[in-house]
Protein backbone atom coordinates (compact mmCIF):
# COMPACT_ATOMS: atom_id res chain seq x y z
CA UNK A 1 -3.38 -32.21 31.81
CA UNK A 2 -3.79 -34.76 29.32
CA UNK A 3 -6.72 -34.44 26.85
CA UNK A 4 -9.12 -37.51 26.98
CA UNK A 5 -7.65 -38.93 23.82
CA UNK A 6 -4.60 -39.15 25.23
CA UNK A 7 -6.13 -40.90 28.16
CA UNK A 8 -8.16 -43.37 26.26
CA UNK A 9 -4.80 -44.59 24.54
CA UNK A 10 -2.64 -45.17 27.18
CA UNK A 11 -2.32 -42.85 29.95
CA UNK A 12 0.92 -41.04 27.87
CA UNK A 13 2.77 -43.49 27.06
CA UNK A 14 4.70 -43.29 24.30
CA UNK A 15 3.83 -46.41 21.40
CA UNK A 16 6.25 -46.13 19.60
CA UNK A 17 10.02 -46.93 19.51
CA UNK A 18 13.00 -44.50 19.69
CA UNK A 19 14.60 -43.72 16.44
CA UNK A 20 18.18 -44.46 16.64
CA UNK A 21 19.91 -46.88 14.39
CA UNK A 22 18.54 -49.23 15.53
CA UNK A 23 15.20 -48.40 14.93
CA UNK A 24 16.13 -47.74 11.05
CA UNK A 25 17.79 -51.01 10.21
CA UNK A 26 14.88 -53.00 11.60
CA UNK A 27 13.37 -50.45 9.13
CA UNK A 28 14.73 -51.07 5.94
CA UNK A 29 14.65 -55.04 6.71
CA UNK A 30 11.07 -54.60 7.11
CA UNK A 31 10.45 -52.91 3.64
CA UNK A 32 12.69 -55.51 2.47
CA UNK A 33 10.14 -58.31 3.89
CA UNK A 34 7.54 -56.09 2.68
CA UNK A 35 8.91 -56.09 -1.16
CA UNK A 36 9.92 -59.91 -1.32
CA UNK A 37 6.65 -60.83 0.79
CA UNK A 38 3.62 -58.67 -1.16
CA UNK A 39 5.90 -60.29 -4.10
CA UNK A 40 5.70 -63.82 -3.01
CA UNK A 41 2.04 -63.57 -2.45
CA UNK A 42 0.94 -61.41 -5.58
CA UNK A 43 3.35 -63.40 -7.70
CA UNK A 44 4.66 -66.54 -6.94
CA UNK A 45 1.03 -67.75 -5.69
CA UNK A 46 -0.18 -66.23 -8.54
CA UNK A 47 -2.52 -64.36 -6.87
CA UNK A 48 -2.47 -61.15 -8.59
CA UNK A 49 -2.09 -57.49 -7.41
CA UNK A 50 -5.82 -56.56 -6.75
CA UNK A 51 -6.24 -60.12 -4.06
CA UNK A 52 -2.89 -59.65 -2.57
CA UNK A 53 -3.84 -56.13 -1.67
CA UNK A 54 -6.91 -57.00 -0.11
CA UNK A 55 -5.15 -59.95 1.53
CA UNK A 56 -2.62 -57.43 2.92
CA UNK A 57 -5.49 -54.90 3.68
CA UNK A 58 -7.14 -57.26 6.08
CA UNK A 59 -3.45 -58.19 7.70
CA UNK A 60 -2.74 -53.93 8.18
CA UNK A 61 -5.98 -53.83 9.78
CA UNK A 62 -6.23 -56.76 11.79
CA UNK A 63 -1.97 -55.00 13.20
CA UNK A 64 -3.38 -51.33 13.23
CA UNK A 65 -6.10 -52.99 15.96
CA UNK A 66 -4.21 -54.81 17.92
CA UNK A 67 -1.80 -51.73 18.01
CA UNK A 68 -4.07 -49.25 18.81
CA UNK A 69 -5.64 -51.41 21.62
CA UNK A 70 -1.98 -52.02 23.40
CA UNK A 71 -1.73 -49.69 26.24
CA UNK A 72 1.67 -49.12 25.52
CA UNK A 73 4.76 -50.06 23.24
CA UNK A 74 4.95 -53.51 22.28
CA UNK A 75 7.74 -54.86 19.61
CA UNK A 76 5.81 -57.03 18.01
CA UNK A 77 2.03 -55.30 17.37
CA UNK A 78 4.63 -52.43 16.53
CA UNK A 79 6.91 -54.06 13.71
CA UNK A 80 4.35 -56.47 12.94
CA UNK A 81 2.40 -53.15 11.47
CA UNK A 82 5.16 -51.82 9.88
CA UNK A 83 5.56 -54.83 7.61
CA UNK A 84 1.84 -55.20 7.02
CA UNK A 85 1.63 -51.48 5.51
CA UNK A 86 5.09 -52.16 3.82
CA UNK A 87 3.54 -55.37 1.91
CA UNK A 88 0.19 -53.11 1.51
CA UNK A 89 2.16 -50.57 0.13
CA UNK A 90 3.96 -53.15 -2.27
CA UNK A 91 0.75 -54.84 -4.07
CA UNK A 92 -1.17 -51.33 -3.80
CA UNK A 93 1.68 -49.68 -5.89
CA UNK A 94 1.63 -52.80 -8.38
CA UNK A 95 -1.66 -52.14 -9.01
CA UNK A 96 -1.18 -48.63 -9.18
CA UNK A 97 1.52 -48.86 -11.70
CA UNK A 98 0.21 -52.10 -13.69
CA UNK A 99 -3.08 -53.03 -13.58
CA UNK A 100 -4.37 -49.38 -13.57
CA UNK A 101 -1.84 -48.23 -16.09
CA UNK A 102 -0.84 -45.07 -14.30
CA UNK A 103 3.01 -45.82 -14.51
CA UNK A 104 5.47 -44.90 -12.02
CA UNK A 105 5.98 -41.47 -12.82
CA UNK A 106 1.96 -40.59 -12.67
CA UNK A 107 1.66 -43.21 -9.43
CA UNK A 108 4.18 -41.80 -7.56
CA UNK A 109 3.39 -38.43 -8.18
CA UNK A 110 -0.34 -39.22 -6.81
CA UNK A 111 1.20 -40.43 -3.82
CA UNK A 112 3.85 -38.07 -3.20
CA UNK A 113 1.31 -35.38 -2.81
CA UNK A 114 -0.88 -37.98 -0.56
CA UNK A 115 1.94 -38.09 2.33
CA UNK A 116 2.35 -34.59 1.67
CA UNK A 117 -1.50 -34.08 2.14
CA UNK A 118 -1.46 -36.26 5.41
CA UNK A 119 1.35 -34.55 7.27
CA UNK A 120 -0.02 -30.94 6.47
CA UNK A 121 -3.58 -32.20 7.69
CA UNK A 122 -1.97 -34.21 10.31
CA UNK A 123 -0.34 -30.70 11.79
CA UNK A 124 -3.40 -28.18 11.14
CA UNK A 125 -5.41 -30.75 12.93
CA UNK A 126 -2.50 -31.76 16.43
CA UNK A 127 -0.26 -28.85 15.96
CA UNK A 128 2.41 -31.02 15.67
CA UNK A 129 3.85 -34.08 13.74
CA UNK A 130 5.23 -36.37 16.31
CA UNK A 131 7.87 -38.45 15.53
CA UNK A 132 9.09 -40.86 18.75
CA UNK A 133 6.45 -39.62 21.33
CA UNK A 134 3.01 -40.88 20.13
CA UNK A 135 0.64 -41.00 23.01
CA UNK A 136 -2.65 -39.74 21.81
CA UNK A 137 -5.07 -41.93 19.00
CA UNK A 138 -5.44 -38.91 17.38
CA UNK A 139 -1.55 -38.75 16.31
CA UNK A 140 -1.36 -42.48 16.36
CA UNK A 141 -4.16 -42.82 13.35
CA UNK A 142 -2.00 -40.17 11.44
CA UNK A 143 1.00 -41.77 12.41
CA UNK A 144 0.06 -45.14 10.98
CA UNK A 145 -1.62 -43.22 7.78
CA UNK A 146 1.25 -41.69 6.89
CA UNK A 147 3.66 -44.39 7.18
CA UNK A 148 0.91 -46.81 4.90
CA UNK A 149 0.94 -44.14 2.05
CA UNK A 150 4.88 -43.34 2.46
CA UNK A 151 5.77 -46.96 2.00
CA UNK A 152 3.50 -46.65 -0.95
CA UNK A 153 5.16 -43.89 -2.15
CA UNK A 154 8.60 -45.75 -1.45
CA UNK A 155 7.75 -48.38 -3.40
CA UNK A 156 6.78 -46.54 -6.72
CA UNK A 157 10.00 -45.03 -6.23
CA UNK A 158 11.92 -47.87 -6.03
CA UNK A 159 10.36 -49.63 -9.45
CA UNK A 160 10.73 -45.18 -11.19
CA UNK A 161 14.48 -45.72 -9.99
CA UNK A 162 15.08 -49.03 -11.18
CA UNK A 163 12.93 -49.65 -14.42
CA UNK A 164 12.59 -46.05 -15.91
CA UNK A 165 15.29 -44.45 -14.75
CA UNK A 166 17.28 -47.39 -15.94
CA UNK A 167 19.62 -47.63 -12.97
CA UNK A 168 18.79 -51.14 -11.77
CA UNK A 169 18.17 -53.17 -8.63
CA UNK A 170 21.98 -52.45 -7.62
CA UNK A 171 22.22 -49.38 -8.64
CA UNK A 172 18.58 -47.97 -7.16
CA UNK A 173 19.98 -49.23 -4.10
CA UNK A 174 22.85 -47.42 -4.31
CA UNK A 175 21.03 -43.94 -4.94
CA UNK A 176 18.45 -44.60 -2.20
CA UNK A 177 21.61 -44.94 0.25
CA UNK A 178 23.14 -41.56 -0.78
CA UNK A 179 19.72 -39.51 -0.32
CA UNK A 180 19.42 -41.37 3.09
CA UNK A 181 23.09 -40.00 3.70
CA UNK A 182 22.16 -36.85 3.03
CA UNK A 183 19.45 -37.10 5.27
CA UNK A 184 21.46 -38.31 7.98
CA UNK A 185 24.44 -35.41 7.43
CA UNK A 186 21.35 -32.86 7.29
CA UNK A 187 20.29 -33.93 10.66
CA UNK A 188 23.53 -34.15 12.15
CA UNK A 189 23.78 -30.45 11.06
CA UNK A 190 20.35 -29.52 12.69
CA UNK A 191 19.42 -27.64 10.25
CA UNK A 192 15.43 -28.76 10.02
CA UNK A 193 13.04 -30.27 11.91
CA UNK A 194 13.47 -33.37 13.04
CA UNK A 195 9.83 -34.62 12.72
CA UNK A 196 10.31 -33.45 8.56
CA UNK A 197 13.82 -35.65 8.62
CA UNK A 198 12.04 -38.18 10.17
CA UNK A 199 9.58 -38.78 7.39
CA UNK A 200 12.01 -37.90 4.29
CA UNK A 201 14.35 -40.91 5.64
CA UNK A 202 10.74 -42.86 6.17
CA UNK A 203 9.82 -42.43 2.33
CA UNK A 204 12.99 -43.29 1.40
CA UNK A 205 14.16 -46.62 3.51
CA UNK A 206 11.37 -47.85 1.41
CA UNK A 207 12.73 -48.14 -2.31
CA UNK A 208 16.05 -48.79 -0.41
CA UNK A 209 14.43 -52.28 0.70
CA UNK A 210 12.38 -52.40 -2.25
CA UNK A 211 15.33 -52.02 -4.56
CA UNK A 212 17.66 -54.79 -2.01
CA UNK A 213 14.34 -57.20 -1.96
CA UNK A 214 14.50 -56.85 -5.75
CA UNK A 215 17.70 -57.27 -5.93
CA UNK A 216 17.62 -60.90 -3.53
CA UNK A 217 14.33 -62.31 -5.39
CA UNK A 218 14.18 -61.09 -9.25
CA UNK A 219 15.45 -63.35 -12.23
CA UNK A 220 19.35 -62.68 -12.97
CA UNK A 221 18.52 -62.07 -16.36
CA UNK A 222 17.30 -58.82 -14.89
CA UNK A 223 19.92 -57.91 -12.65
CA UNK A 224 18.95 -60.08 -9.15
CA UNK A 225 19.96 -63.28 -7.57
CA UNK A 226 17.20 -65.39 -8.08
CA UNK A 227 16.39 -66.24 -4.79
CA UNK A 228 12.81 -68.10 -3.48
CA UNK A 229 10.59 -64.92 -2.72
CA UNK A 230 9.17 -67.23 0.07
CA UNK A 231 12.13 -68.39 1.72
CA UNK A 232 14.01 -64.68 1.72
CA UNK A 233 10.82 -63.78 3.43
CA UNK A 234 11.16 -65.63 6.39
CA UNK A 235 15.01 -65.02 6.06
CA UNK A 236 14.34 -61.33 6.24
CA UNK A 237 11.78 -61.89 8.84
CA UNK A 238 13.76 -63.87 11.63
CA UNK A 239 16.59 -61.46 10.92
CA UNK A 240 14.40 -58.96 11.93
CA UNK A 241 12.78 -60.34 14.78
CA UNK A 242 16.26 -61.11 16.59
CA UNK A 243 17.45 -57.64 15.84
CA UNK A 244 13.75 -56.05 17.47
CA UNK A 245 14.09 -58.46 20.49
CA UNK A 246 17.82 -57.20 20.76
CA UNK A 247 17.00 -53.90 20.46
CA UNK A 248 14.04 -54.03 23.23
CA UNK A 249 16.17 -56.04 25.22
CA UNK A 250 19.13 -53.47 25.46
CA UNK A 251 16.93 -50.36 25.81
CA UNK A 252 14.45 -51.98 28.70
CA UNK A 253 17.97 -52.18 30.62
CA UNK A 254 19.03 -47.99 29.59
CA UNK A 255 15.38 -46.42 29.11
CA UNK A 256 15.07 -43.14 30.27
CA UNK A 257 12.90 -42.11 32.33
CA UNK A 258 10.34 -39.98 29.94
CA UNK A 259 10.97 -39.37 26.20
CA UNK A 260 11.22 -36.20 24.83
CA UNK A 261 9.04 -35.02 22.19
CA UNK A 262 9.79 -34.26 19.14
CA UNK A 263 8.02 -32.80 16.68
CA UNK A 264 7.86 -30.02 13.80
């Protein structure tokens, strides 16, 4: 019988999408909105990192609402929270990094052991860390926790790869790619959880788009294309929307009947 959480939120339902490929592409195009659009506001409106934080605060918050409230999945409360923790996660790591002087290596450390801290809470507390099957508010609250302070984390990664690590926009991208290819080959392998998988590929699609938004929006001088932060944002952003309405449109037509769930 379902507990009365699980009632409350949507009689089972699942609120999420299914990870395939799908899923991860929109993924890494929404980090990429969420790097060239916390960018655009922090930056080119000159805004600073501390506003455009609280600016994105109030956008996550006003998207965590509406998603919790939905009874079930819904594309666009879904993705629409993604990119609003993705462009929390950009100016919150900025400030980290910059206007607290931390650096990357002290900032992402912090944050590192904050996902880690969320997921081993997250399981004492469920007994599980659900990956595609969130039906409860219980696991959806740590669900959207851990994805805010992983795209953190991602970020801070992204800039440590880049900046100190010296390898550029190109190459950081490069490096992100490989780890997520490991990733992939580890799972194809089944040789650890899925729900753990899950997550490492979660952190890391985020310096992946952080490191391609870079690369699309920073000077040439060093090492990107120059591009209008503001108009690769909505770029990025109608990309994405076509590819979540294709994706939703294709699986409403082969959805199975119940989703299994996965978890650690």
């Amino acid at each position: 019988m379902a507990d009365e959480d699980e009632r409350a939120s949507g009689r089972g339902f699942s609120k999420v999408p299914q990870v395939t490929l799908a899923f991860w592409i929109i993924k890494i195009l929404a980090t990429t909105l969420g790097e060239t659009g916390g960018d655009a506001v922090s930056m080119q409106l000159n805004l600073g990192y501390a506003v455009a934080s609280l600016v994105f605060l109030a956008f996550f918050v006003a998207t965590v609402i509406a998603q919790v409230r939905s009874r079930r999945f819904h594309p666009l409360a879904y993705w629409a929270c993604v990119v609003a923790t993705t462009t929390v996660g950009t100016t919150t790591s900025d400030f980290m990094d910059r206007s607290l002087g931390l650096g990357y290596v002290r900032a992402s450390a912090l944050l590192l052991a904050g996902v880690v801290l969320v997921l081993a809470v997250w399981r004492r507390t469920t007994g599980t860390i659900a990956v595609d099957h969130i039906t409860s508010r219980r696991n959806e609250a740590f669900y959207w926790l851990a994805i805010l302070v992983s795209n953190t984390l991602g970020t801070a990664l992204g800039d440590f790869t880049a900046d100190d690590l010296g390898a550029g926009f190109e190459g950081g991208a490069l490096i992100f790619s490989a780890l997520i290819a490991v990733v992939a080959l580890v799972h194809l392998t089944k040789r650890a959880p899925e729900a753990i998988l899950f997550w490492a590929a979660y952190v890391l699609t985020r310096p992946l788009g952080a490191t391609l938004g870079d690369t699309l929006t920073k000077p040439i001088r060093e090492g990107g294309l120059n591009l209008d932060r503001i108009a690769a944002s909505l770029a990025i952003a109608a990309a994405m929307a076509a590819a979540a309405w294709a994706t939703e449109r294709r699986q409403a037509r082969l959805r199975p009947r119940a989703q299994p769930d996965r978890s650690a």
